[in-house]
Protein backbone atom coordinates (compact mmCIF):
# COMPACT_ATOMS: atom_id res chain seq x y z
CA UNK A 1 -7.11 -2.52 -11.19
CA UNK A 2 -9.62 -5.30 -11.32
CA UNK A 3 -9.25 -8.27 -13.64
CA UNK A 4 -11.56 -10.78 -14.06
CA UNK A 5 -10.75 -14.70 -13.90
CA UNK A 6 -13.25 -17.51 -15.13
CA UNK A 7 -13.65 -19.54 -11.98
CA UNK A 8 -12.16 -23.03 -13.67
CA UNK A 9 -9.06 -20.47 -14.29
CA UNK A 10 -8.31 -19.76 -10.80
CA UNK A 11 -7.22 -22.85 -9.55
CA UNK A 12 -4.48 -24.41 -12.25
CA UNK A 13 -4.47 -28.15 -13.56
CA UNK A 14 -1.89 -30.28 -13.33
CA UNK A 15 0.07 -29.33 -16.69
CA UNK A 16 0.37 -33.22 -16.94
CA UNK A 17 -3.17 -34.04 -17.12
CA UNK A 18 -3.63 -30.91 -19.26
CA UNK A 19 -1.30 -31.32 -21.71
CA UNK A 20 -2.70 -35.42 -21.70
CA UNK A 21 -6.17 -33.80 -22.55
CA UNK A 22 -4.63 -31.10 -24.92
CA UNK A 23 -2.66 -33.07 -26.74
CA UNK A 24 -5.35 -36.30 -27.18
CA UNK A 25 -7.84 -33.39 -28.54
CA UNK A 26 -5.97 -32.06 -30.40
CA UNK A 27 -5.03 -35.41 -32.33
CA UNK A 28 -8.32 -36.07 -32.72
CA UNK A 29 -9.20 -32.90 -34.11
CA UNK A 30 -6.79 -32.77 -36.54
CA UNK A 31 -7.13 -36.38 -37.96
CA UNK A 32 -10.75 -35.25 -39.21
CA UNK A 33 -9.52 -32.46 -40.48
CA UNK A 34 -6.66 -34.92 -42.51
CA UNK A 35 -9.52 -36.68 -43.64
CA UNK A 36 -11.73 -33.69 -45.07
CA UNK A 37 -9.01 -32.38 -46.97
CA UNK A 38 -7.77 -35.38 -48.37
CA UNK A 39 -11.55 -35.92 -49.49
CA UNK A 40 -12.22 -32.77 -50.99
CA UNK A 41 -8.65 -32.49 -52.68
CA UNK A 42 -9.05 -36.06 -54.21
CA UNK A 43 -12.58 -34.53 -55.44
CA UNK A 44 -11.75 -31.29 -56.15
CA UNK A 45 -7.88 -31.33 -56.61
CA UNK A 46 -5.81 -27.86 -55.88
CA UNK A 47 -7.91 -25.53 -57.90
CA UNK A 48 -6.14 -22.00 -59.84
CA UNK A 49 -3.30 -21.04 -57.89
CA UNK A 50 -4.68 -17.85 -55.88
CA UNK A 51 -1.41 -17.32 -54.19
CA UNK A 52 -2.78 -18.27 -50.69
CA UNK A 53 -0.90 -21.33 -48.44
CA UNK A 54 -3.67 -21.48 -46.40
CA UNK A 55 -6.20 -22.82 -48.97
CA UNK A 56 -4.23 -25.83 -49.27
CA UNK A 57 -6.09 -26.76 -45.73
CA UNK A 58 -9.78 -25.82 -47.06
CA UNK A 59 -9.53 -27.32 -50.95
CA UNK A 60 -12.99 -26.28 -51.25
CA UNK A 61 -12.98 -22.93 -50.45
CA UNK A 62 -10.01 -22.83 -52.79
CA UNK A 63 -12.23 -24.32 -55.35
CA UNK A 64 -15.02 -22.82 -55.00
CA UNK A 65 -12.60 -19.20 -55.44
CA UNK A 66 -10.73 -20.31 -58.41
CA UNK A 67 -14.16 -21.87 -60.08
CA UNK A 68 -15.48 -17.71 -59.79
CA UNK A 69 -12.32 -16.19 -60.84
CA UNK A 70 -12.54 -18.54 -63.82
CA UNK A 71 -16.10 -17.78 -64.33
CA UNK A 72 -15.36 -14.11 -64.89
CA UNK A 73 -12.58 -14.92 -67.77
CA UNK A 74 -14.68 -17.43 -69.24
CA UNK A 75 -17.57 -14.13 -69.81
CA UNK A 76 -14.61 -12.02 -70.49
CA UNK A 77 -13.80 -14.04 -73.26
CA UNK A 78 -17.55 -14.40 -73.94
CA UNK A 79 -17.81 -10.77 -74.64
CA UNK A 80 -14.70 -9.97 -76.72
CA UNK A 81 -15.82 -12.77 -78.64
CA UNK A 82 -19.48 -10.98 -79.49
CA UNK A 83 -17.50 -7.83 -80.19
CA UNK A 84 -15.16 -9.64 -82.86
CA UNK A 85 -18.97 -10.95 -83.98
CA UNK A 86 -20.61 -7.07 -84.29
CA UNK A 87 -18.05 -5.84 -85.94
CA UNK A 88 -17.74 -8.80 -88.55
CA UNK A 89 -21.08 -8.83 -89.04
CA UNK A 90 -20.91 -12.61 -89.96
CA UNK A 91 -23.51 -14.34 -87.85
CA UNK A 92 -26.49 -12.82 -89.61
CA UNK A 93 -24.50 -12.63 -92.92
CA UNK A 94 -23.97 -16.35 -92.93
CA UNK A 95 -26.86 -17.75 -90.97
CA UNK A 96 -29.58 -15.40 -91.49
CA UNK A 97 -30.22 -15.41 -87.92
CA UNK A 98 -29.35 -12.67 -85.06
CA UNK A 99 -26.86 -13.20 -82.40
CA UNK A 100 -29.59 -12.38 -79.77
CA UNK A 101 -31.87 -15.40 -81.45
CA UNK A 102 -28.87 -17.76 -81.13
CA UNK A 103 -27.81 -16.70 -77.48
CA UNK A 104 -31.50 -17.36 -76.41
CA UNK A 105 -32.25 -20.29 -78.49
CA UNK A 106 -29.27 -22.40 -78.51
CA UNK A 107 -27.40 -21.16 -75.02
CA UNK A 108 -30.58 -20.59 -72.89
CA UNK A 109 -29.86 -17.03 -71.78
CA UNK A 110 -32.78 -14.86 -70.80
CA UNK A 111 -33.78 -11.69 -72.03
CA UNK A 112 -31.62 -9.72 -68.77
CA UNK A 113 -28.41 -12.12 -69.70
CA UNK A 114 -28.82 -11.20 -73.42
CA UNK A 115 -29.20 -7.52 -73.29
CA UNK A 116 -26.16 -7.33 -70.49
CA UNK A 117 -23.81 -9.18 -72.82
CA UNK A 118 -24.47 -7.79 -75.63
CA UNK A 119 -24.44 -4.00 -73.89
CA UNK A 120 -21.47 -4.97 -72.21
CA UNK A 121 -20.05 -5.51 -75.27
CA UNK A 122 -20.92 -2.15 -76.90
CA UNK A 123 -19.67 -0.13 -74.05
CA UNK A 124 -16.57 -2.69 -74.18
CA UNK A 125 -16.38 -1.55 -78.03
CA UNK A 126 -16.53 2.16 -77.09
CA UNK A 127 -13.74 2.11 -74.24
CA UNK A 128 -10.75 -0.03 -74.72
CA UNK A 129 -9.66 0.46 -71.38
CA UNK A 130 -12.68 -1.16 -69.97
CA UNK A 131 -12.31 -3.70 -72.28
CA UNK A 132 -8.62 -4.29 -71.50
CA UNK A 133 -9.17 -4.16 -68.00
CA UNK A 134 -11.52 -7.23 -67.89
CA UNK A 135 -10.22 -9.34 -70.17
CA UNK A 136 -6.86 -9.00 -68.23
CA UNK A 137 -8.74 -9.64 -65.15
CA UNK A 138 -8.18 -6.51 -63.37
CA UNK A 139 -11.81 -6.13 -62.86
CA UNK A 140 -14.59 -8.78 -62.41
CA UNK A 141 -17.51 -9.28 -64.44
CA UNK A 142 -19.75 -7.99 -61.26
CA UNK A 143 -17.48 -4.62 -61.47
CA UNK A 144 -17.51 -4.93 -65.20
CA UNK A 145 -21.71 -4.61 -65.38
CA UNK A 146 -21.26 -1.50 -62.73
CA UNK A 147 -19.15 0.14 -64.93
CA UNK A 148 -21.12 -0.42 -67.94
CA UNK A 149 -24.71 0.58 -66.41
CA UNK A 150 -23.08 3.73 -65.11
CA UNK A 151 -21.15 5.24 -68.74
CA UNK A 152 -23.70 3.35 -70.99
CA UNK A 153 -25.67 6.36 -71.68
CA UNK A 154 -23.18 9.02 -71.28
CA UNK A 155 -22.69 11.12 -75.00
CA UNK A 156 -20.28 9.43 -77.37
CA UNK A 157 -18.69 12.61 -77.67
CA UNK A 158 -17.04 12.20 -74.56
CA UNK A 159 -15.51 8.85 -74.99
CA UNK A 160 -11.89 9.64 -75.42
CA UNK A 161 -11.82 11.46 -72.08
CA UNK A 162 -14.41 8.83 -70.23
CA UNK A 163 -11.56 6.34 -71.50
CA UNK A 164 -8.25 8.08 -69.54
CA UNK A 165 -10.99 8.29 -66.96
CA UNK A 166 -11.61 4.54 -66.87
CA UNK A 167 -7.80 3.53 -67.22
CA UNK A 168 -6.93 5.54 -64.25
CA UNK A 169 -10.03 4.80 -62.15
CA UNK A 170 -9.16 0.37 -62.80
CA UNK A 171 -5.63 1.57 -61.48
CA UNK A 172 -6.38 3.24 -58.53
CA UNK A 173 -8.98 0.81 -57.32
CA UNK A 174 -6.67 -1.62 -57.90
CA UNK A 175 -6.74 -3.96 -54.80
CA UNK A 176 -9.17 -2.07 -52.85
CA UNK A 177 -12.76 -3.00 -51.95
CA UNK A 178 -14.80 -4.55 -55.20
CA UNK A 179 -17.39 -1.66 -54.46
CA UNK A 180 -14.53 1.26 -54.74
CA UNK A 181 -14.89 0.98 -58.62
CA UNK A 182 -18.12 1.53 -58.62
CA UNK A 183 -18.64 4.25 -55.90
CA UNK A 184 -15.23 6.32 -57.61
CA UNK A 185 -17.34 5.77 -61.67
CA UNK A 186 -19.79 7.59 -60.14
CA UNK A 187 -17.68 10.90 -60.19
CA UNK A 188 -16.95 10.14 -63.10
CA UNK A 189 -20.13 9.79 -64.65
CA UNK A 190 -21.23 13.01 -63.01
CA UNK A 191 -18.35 15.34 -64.67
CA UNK A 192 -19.23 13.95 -68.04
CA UNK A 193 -23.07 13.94 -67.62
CA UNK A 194 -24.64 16.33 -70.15
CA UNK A 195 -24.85 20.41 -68.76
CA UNK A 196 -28.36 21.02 -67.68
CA UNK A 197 -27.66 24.98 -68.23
CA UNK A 198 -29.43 27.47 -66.06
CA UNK A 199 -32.90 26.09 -66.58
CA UNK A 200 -32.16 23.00 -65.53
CA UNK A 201 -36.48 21.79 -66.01
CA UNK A 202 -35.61 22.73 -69.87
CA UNK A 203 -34.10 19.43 -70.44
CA UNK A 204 -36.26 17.02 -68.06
CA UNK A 205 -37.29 14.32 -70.11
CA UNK A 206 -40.57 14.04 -68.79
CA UNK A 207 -42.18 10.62 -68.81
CA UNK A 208 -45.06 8.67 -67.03
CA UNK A 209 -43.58 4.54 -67.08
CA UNK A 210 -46.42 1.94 -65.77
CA UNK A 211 -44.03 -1.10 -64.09
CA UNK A 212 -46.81 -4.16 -64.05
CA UNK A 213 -46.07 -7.13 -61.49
CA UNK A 214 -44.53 -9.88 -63.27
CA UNK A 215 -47.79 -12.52 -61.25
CA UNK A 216 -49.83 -9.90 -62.97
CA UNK A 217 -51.31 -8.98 -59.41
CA UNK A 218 -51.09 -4.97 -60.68
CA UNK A 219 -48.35 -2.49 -60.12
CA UNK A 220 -46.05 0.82 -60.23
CA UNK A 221 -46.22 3.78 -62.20
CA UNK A 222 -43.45 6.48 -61.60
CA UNK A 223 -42.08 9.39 -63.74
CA UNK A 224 -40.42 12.16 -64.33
CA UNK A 225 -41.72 15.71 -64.76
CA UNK A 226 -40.58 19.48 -64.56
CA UNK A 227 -41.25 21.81 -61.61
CA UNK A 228 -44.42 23.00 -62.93
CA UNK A 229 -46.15 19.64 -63.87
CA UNK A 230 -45.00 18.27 -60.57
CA UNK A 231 -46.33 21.49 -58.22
CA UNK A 232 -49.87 20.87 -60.92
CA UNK A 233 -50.02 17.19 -60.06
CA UNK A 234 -49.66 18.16 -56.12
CA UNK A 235 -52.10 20.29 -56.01
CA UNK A 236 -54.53 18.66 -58.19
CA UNK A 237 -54.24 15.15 -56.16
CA UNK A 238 -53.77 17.05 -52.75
CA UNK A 239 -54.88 14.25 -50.13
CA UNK A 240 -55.98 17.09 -47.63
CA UNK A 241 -54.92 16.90 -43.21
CA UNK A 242 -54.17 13.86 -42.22
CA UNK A 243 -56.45 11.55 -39.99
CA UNK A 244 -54.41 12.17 -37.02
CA UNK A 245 -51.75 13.54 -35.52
CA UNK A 246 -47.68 12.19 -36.00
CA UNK A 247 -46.92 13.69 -32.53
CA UNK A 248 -48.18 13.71 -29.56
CA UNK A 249 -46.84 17.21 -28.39
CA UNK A 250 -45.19 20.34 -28.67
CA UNK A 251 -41.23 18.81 -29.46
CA UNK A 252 -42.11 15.52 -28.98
CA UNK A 253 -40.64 13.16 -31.72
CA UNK A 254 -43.11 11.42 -34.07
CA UNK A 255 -44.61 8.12 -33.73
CA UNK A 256 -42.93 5.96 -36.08
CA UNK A 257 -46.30 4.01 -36.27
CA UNK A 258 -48.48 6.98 -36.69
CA UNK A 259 -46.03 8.37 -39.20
CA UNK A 260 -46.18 5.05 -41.54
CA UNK A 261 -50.31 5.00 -41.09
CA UNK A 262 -50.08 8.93 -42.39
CA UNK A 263 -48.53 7.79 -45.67
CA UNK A 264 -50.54 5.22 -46.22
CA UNK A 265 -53.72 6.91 -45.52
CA UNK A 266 -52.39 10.29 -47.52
CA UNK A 267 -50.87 7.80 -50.24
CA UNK A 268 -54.40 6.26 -50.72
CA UNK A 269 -56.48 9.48 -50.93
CA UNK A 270 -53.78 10.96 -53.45
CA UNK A 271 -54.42 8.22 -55.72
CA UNK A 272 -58.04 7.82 -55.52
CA UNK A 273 -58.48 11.71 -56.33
CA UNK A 274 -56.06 10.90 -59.50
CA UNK A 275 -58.22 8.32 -60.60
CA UNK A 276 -61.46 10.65 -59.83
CA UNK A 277 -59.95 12.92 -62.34
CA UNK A 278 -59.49 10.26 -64.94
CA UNK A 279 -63.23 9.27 -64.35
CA UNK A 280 -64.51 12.22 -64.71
CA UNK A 281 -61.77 13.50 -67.83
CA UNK A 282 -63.09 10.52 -69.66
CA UNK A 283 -66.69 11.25 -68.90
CA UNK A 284 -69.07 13.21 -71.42
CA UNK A 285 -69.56 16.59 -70.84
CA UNK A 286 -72.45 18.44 -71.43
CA UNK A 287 -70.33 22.32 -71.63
CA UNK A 288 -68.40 23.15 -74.57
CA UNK A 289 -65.41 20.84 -73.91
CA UNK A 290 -66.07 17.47 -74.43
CA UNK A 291 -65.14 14.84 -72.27
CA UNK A 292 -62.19 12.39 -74.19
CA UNK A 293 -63.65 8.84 -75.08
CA UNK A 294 -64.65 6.78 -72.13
CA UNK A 295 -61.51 4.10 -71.60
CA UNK A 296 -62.66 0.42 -73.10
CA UNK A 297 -61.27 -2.15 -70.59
CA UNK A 298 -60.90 -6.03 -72.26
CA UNK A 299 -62.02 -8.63 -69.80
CA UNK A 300 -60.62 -12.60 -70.45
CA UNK A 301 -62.48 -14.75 -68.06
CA UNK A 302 -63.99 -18.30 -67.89
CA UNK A 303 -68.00 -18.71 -68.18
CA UNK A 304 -68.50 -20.80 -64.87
CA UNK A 305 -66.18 -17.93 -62.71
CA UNK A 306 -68.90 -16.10 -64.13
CA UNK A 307 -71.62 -18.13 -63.22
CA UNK A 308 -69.41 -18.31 -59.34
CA UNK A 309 -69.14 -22.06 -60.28
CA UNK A 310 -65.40 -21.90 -59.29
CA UNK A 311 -62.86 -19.64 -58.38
CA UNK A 312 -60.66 -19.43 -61.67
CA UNK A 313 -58.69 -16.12 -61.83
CA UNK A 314 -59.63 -13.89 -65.04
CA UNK A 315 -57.73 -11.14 -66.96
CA UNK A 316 -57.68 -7.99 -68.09
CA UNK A 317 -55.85 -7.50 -71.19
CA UNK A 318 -53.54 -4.66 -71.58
CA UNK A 319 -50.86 -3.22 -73.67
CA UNK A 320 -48.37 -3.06 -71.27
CA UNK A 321 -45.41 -5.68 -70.99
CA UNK A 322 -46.94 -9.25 -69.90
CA UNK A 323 -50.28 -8.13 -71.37
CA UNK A 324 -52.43 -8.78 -68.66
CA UNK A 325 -53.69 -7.86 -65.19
CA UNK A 326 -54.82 -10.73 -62.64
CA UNK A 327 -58.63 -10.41 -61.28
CA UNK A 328 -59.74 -12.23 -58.68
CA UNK A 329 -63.23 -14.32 -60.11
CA UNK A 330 -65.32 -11.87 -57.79
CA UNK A 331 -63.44 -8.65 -58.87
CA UNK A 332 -64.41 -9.34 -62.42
CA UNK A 333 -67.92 -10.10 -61.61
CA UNK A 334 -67.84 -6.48 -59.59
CA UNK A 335 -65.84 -4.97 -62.34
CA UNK A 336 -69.00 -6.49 -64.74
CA UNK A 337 -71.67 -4.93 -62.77
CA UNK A 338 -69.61 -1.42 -62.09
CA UNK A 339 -68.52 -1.01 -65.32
CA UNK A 340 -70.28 -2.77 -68.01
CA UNK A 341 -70.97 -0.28 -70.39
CA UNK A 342 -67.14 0.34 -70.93
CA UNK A 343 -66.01 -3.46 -70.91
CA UNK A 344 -65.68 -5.77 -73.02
CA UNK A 345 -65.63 -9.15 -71.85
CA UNK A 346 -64.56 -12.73 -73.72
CA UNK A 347 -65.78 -15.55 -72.02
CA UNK A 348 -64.48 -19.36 -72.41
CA UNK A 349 -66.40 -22.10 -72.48
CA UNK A 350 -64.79 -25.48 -71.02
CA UNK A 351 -63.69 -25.93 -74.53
CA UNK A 352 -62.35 -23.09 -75.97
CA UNK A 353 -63.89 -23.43 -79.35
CA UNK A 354 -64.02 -20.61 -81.26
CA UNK A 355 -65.06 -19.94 -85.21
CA UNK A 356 -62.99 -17.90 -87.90
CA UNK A 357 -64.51 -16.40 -90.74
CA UNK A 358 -62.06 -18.58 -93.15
CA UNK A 359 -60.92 -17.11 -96.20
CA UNK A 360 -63.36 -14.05 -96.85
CA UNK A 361 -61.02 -11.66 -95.28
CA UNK A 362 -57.34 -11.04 -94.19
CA UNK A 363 -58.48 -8.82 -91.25
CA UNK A 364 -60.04 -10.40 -88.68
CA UNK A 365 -63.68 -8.81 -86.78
CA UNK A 366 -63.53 -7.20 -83.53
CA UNK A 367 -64.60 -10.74 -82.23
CA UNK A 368 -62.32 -12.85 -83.52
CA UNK A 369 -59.05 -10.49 -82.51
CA UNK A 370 -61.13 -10.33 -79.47
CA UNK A 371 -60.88 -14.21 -79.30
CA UNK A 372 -57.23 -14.42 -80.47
CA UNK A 373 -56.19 -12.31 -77.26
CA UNK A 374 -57.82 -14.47 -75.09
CA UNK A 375 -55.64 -16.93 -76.16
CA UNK A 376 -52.56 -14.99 -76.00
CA UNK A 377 -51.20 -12.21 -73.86
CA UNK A 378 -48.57 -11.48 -75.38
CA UNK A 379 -46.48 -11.62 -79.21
CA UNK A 380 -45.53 -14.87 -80.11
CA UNK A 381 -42.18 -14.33 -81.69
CA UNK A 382 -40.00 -15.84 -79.46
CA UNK A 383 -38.86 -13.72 -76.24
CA UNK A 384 -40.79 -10.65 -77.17
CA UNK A 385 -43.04 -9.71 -74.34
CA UNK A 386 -44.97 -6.95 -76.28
CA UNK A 387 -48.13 -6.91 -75.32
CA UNK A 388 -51.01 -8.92 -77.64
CA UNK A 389 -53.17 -5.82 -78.21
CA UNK A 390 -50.30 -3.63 -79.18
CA UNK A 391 -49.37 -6.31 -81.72
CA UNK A 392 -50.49 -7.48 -85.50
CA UNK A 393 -53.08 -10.28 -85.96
CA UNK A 394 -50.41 -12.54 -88.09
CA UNK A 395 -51.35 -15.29 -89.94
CA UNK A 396 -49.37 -18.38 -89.43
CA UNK A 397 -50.22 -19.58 -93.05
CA UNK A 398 -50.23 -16.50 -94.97
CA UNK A 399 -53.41 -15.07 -96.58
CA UNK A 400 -51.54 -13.65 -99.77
CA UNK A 401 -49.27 -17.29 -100.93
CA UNK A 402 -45.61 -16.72 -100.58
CA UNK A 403 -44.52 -19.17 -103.58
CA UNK A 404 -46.77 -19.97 -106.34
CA UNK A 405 -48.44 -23.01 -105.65
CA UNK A 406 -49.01 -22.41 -102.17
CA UNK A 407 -52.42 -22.00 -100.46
CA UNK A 408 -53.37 -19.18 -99.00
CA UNK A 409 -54.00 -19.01 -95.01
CA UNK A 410 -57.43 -19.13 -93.34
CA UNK A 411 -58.40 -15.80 -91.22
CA UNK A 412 -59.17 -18.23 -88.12
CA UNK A 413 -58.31 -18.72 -84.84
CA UNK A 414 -56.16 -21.70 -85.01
CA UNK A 415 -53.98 -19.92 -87.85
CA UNK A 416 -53.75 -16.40 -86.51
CA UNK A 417 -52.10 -14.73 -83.41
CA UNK A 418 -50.45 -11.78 -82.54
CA UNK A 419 -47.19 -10.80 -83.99
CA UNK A 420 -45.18 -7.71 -83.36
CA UNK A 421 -44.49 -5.18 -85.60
CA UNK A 422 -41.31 -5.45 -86.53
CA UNK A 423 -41.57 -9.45 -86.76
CA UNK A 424 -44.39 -9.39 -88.74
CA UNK A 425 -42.87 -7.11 -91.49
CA UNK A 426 -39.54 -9.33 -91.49
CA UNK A 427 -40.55 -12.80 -90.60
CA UNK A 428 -40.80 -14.00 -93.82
CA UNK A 429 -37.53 -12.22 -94.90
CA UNK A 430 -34.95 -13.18 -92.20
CA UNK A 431 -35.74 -16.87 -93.35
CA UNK A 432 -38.49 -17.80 -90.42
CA UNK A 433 -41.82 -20.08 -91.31
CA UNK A 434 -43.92 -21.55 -88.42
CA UNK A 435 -47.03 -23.51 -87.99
CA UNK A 436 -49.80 -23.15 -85.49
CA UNK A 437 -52.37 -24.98 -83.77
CA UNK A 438 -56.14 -24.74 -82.37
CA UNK A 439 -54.72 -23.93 -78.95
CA UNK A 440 -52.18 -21.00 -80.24
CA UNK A 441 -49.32 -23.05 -79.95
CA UNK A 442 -46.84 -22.13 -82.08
CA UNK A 443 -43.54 -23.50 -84.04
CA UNK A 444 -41.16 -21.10 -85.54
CA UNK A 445 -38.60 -22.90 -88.17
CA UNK A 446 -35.49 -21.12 -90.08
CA UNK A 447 -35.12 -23.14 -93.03
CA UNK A 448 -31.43 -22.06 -93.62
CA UNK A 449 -30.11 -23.04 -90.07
CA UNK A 450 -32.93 -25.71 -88.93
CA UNK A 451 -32.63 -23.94 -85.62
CA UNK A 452 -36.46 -24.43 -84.30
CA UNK A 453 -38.20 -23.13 -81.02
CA UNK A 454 -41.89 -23.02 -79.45
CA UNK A 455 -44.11 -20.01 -78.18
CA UNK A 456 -46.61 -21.62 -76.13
CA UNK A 457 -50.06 -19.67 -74.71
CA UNK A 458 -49.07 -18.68 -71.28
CA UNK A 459 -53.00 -18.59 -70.40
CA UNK A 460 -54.98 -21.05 -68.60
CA UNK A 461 -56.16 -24.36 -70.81
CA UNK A 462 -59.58 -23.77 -71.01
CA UNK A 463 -61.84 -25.96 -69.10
CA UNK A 464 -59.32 -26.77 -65.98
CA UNK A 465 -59.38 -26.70 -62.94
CA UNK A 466 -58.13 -24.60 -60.52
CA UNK A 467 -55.32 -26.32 -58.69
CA UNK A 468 -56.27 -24.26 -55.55
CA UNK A 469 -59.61 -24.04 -52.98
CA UNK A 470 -60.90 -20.89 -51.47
CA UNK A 471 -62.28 -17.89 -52.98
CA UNK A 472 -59.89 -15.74 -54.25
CA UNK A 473 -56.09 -15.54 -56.38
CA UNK A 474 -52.65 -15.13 -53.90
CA UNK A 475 -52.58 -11.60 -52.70
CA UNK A 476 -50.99 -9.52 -54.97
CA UNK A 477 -47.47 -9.69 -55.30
CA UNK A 478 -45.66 -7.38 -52.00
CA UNK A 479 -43.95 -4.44 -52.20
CA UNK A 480 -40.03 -4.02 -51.10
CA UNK A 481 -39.67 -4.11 -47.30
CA UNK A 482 -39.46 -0.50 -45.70
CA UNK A 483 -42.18 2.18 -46.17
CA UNK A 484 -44.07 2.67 -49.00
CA UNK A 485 -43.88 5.95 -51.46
CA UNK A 486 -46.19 8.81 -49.51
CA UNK A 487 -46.37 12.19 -48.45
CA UNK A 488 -44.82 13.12 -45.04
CA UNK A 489 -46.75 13.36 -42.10
């Protein structure tokens, strides 16, 4: 047998002189290290116990531990306390306001945080264990939001059994991998999911969802459909042989290159021939089946990007969430000459003036709600992101006088915007007022609480600048790394 030696190894030093060296190193070494801790335990001090000597030599490791374990009782507590809220029923009772409008208002927390808390809570509400489990800190609040997005949707019917399910699954994952919660729930899930039967397409809930980039660049659409639909939508987009071939012989293994330029290439010519078919199923048609109205496309853009005076992004408007679709200053002056028949277009001047037809009507022209989603792109209750043209034109000072005495609101532009549905019928109601002006800003008031926020236009003050050179927008917003969606090669 071999061994190997390092060549300073072979020959020995003098264990004087090496333990001289050793021993002067390893002073100095260790009187920084005195130092750091003492620094970082006179800033930090000795954290939550965690059970762990060796912390005591990295204080802020230990703090930085104890400040996360803290975190998750601090949202534990957070969440039994919304529960004890729902079922009281005492914040809108006694304010007039809902919990959601005071989480987002008053604590900052986003539309995500918001609906996570306050599902966590429901699921929390239906399954004690759960609930029990994280407030005793048996689980985190990481493993807490797995649990919840896995049983949130299972049937109620269940919930006894999904219960003795969830006691024994916090048990047995006790002290194992975080991840082991999560990967053992899905079992769980699966033997209390809903029976497809022997058809299982019979209970496909087929759906087409459109997922627009939140830069407004474009982007997904996916679905879900049965195996008929699906072999339909196959054929009838079929992108025909590819361009070339994967491999380059008989049992030779595929070019991962080639391969990733086949999807793209099929990918491509599947989606143009869908959009050929919407072309041409939206197109008058001279046989006994007429075509379905051609689509009507709204186009936001300034006048000098239309004159190629500068580069200034414009917008299609859309009722999807966000509201609107980011166009390059050229694309919308192609999209103008391609398509002009079915657009219509709003142009901006560098002032953004725009004229109401005061108080001869409550229902504003196609011009004028044509103007007011210019201006907006989405609803302007605060935190809704429903899209402008699937909202309400509100009216900021209403038309029909709420108290006698008042004065009944102009049908312009700087006193009308789009409201949702449900806000619009309600506003007025739940205790909320709000003022607007020229440039659609708005201020929303609750007279009972004096709780007051702002919805601001989210579209480009008319008449500036672009902060940028060149000639068009940042490319659109990039796909997850790895391949995208196509057919195999």
């Amino acid at each position: 047998m071999v061994s190997y030696r390092p060549r300073d190894a072979r020959r020995p030093a003098s264990p004087r002189v090496a333990g001289e060296h050793a021993g002067r190193y390893r002073t100095a070494r260790d009187e920084v290290a005195r130092r750091r801790v003492e620094r970082e335990r006179e800033e930090f001090g000795d954290g939550l116990s965690l059970e762990h000597p060796v912390l005591d030599d990295v204080p802020l490791l230990g703090h930085l531990l104890a400040s996360l374990n803290q975190i998750d009782r601090i949202i534990a507590s957070a969440v039994d306390t919304i529960i004890q809220l729902q079922e009281s029923g005492a914040v809108e009772a006694t304010t007039g306001v809902w919990l959601e409008q005071w989480l987002a208002i008053v604590c900052r927390r986003t539309r995500t945080d918001r609906r996570m808390l306050l599902t966590t809570a429901e699921v929390c509400r239906r399954l004690p264990s759960l609930r029990e489990g994280f407030s005793q800190g048996r689980i985190s609040w990481c493993q807490a939001r797995n649990l919840v997005c896995q049983v949130m949707k299972l049937p109620r019917v269940a919930d006894d059994e999904l219960d003795a399910g969830i006691a024994a699954l916090i048990d047995r994952a006790d002290g194992a991998d975080p991840d082991t919660l999560g990967d053992l729930a899905r079992w769980l899930v699966e033997d209390h999911a809903p029976d497809p039967g022997d058809d299982p397409d019979a209970d496909v809930a087929e759906y087409l969802a459109l997922q627009p980039r939140l830069d407004g660049t474009g982007g997904r659409f996916h679905g879900e459909v049965g195996a008929v639909r699906f072999a339909q939508l196959a054929e009838a987009t079929d992108p025909g042989p590819a361009d070339e071939p994967a491999r380059k012989g008989f049992g030779a293994t595929s070019d991962p290159d080639a391969a990733r330029r086949i999807a793209r290439s099929a990918g491509r010519r599947r989606l143009d021939r869908l959009f050929d078919l919407l072309d041409h199923a939206t197109a008058a048609d001279d046989g006994d089946r007429p075509g379905q109205a051609p689509v009507s496309l709204l186009l936001r853009a300034d006048l000098d990007s239309l004159l190629d005076r500068h580069q200034t992004p414009a917008a299609l408007l859309t009722k999807l969430t966000g509201g609107r679709m980011r166009l390059s200053s050229a694309a919308a002056r192609r999209l103008i000459d391609e398509r002009g028949a079915d657009l219509r277009t709003v142009v901006l001047d560098d002032t953004g003036s725009v004229l109401g037809v005061g108080r001869r009507t409550n229902l504003p022209p196609g011009w004028l709600r044509d103007a007011i989603l210019a201006i907006h792109d989405v609803c302007t209750e605060p935190g809704c992101l429903t899209a402008a043209r699937a909202c309400d034109t509100d009216h900021a000072q209403p038309w029909h006088p709420v108290r006698p005495g008042d004065v009944g609101g102009r049908t312009d532009i700087d006193n009308t915007a789009p409201l949702c549905r449900p806000a619009n019928r309600t506003k007025e109601a739940d205790g909320w007022t709000c003022t607007q002006t020229a440039d659609g800003t708005r201020t929303w008031r609750h007279q009972r609480t004096n709780l007051s926020v702002k919805t601001i236009s989210t579209t480009r003050p008319p008449g500036a600048a672009p902060a940028r050179s060149g000639t068009d927008p940042p490319a659109a917003g990039t796909d997850p790394p790895g391949d995208p969606p196509g057919d195999p090669p």
